[in-house]
C-alpha atoms as a PDB file:
ATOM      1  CA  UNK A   1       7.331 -13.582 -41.392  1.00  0.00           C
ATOM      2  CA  UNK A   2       9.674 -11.359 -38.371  1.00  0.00           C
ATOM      3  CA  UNK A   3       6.985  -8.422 -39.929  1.00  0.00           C
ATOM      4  CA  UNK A   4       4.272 -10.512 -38.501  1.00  0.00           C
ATOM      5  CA  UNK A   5       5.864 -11.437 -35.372  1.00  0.00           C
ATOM      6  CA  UNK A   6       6.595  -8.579 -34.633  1.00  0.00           C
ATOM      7  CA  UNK A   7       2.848  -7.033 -35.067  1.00  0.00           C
ATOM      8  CA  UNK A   8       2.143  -9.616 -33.186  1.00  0.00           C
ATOM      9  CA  UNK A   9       4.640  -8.980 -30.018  1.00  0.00           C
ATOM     10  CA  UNK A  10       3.586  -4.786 -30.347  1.00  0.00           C
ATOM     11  CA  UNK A  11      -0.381  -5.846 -29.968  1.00  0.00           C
ATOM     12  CA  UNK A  12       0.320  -7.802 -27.138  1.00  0.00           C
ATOM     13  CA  UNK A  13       2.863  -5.710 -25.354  1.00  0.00           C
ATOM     14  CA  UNK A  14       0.407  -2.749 -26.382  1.00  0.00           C
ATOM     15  CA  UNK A  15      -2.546  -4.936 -24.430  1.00  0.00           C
ATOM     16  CA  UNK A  16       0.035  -5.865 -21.505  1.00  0.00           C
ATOM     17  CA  UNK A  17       0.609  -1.912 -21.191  1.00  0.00           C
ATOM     18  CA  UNK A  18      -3.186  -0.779 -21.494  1.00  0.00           C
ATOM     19  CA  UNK A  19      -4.027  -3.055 -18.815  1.00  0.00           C
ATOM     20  CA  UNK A  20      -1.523  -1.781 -16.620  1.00  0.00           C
ATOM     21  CA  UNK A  21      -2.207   1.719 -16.702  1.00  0.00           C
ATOM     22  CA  UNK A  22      -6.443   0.680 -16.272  1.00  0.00           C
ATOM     23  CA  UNK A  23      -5.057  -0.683 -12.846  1.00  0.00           C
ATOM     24  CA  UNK A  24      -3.387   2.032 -12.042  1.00  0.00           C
ATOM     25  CA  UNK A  25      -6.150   4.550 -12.649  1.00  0.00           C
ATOM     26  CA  UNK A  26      -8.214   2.373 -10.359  1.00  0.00           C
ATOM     27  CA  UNK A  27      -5.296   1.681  -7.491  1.00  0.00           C
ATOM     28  CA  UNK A  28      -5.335   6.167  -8.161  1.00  0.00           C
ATOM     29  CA  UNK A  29      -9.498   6.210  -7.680  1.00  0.00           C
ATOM     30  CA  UNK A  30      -9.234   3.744  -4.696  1.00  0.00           C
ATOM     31  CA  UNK A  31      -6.838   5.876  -2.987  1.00  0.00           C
ATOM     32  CA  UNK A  32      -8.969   8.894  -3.578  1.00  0.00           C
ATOM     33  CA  UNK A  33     -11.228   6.983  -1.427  1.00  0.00           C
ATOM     34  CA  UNK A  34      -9.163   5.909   1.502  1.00  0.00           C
ATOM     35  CA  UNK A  35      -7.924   9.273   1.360  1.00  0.00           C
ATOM     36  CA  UNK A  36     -11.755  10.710   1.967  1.00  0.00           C
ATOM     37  CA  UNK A  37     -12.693   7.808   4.659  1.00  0.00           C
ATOM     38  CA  UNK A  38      -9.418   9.297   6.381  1.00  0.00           C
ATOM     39  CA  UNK A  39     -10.714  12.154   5.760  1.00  0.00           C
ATOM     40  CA  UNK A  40     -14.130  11.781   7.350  1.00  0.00           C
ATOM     41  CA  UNK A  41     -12.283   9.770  10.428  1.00  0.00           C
ATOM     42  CA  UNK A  42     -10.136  12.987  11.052  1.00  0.00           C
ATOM     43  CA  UNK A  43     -12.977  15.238  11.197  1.00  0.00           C
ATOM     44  CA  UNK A  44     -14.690  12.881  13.698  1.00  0.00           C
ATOM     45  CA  UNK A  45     -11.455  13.708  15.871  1.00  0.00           C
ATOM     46  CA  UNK A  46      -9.958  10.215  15.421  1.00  0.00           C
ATOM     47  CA  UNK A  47      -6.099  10.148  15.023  1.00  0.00           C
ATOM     48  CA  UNK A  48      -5.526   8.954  11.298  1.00  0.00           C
ATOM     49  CA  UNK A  49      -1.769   8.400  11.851  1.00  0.00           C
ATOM     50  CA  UNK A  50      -2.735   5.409  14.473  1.00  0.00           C
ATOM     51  CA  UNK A  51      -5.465   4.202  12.050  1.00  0.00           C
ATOM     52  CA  UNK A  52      -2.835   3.664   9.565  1.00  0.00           C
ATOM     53  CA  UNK A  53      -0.575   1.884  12.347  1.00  0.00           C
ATOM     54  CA  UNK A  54      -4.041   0.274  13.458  1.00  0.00           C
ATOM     55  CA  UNK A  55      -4.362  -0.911   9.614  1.00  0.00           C
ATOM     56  CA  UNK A  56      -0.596  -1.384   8.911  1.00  0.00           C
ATOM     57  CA  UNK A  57      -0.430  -3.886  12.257  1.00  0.00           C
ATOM     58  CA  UNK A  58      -3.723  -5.402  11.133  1.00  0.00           C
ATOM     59  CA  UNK A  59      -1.968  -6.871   7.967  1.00  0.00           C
ATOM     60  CA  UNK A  60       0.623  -8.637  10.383  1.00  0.00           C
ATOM     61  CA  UNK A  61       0.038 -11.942  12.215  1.00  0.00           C
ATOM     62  CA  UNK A  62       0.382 -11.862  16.061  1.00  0.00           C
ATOM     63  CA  UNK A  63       4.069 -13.191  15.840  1.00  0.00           C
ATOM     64  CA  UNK A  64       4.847 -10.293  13.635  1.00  0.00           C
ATOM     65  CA  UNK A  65       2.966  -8.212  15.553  1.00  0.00           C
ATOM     66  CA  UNK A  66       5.429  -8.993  18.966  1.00  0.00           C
ATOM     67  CA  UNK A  67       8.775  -9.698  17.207  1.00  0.00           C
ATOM     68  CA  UNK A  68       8.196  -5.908  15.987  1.00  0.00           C
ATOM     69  CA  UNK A  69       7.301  -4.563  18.860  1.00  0.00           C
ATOM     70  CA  UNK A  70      10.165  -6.091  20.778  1.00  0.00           C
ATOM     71  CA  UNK A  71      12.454  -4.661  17.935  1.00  0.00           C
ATOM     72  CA  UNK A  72      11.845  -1.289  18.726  1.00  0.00           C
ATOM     73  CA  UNK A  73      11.193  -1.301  22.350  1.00  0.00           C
ATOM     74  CA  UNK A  74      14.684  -2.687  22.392  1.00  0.00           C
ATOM     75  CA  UNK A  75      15.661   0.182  20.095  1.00  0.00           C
ATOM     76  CA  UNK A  76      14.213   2.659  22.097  1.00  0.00           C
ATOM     77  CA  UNK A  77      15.699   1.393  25.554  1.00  0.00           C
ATOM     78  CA  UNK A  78      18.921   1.595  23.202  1.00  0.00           C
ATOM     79  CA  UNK A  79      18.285   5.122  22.915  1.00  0.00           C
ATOM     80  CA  UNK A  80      17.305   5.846  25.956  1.00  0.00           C
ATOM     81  CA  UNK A  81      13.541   6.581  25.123  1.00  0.00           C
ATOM     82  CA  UNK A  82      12.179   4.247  28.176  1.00  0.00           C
END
């Protein structure tokens, strides 16, 4: 009986693993491909560091978005950047 429950835990943790690694061949392919749309944005003579801001800040809602930017404009008055 613990034999089979046991062949029975290893297929499924073997399944739970196999699946895991086909994601993360895909999450590696679809970074490829962000990686060449950056890429082809760069050689257009856009700035890929502020399309990944752009994109990052995207993600955020607008309250986000201004509690952030007040963060580090605070920050960099701390500093004495402004």
């Amino acid at each position: 009986m613990t034999d089979t429950v046991e062949n029975v835990a290893a297929a499924e943790l073997r399944q739970f693993i196999e699946r895991i690694e086909r994601l993360e061949e895909e999450k590696a392919a679809i970074a490829d491909d962000v990686k060449d749309v950056l890429g082809e944005a760069k050689g257009r003579g856009y700035d890929t560091t502020a399309i990944r801001t752009i994109i990052r800040l995207r993600k955020k809602d607008a309250a986000e978005r201004i509690e952030e930017e007040t963060l580090l404009q605070a920050y960099m008055a701390a500093l004495g950047m402004e």
